[in-house]
Protein backbone atom coordinates (compact mmCIF):
# COMPACT_ATOMS: atom_id res chain seq x y z
CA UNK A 1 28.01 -13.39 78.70
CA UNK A 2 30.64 -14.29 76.65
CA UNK A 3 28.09 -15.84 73.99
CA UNK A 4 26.13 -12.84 74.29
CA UNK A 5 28.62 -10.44 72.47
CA UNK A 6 30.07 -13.46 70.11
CA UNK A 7 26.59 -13.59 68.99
CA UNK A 8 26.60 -9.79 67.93
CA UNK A 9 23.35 -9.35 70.23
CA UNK A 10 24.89 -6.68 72.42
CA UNK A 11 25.39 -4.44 69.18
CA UNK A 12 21.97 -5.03 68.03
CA UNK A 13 20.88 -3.99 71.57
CA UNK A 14 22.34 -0.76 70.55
CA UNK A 15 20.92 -0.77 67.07
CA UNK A 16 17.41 -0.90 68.84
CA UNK A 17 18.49 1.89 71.81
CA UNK A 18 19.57 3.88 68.33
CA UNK A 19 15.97 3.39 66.80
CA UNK A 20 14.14 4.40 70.24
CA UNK A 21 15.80 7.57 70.06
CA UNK A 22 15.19 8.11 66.36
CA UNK A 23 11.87 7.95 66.88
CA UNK A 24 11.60 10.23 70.14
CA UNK A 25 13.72 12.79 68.28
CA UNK A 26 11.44 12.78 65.25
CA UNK A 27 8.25 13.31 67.63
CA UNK A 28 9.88 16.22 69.08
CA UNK A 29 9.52 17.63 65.81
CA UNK A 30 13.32 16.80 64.51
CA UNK A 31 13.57 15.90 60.36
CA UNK A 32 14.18 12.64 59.37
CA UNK A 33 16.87 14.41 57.48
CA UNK A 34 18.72 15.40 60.46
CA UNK A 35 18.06 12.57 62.82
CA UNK A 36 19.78 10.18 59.97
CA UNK A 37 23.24 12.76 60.33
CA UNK A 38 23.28 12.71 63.90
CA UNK A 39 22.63 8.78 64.31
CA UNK A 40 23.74 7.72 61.12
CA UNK A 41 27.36 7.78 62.40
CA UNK A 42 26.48 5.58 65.48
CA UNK A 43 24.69 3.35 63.81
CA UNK A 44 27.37 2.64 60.93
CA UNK A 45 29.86 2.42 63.75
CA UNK A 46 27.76 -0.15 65.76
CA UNK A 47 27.37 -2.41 62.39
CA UNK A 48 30.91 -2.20 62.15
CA UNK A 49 31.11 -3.44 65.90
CA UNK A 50 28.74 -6.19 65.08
CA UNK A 51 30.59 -7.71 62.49
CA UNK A 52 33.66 -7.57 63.94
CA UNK A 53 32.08 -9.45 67.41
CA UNK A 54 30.92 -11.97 64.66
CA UNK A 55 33.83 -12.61 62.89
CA UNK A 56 32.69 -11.42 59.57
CA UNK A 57 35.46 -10.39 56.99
CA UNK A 58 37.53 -6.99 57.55
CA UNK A 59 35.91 -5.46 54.72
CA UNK A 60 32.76 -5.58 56.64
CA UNK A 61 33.99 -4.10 59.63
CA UNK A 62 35.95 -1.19 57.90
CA UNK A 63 33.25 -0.38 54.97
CA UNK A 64 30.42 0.82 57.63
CA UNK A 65 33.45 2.95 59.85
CA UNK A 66 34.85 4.07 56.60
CA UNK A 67 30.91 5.34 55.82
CA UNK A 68 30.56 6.83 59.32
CA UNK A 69 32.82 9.40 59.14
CA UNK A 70 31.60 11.71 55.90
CA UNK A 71 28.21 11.82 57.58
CA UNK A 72 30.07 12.23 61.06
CA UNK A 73 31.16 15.50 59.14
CA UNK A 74 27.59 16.86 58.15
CA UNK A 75 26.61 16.83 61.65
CA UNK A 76 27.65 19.85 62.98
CA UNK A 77 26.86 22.18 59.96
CA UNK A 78 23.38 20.56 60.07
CA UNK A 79 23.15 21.31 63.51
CA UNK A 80 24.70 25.30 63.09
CA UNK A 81 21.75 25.46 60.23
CA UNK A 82 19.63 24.58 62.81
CA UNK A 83 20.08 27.00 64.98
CA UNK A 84 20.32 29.92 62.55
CA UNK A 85 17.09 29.85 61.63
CA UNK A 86 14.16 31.82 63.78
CA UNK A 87 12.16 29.62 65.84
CA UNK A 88 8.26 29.80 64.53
């Protein structure tokens, strides 16, 4: 098990749970637009996870976390957009 995360394949399980649900959300009619702000975080954070179980150089690790959070903060006026306008 050990291996398993040293090998970074536990974050790129996640990467791929991530992608499932990209998809689903963009068949239930969600813009590409807005799927990227709400997974975009979670998916820069994971990439930071994965190289920091591989060892890879701290800029690596920080530069996807450090990316995270600006979209982090477009999420929830996205979502408040959303929900303003009338439903068709």
């Amino acid at each position: 098990m050990g291996a398993y995360f040293a090998s970074g394949h536990a974050a790129d399980v996640m990467l791929a749970a991530l992608v499932v649900e990209a998809v689903w959300l963009l068949t239930r009619g969600r813009g590409l637009g807005l799927v990227l702000v709400v997974l975009g975080p979670a998916a820069l954070i994971v990439l930071g996870l994965r190289a920091a179980l591989v060892g890879a150089p701290w800029p690596w690790i920080a530069l996807p976390l450090a990316l995270s959070l600006p979209i982090h903060l477009a999420d929830p006026r996205l979502w408040r957009r959303g929900a303003e306008r009338p439903s068709a």
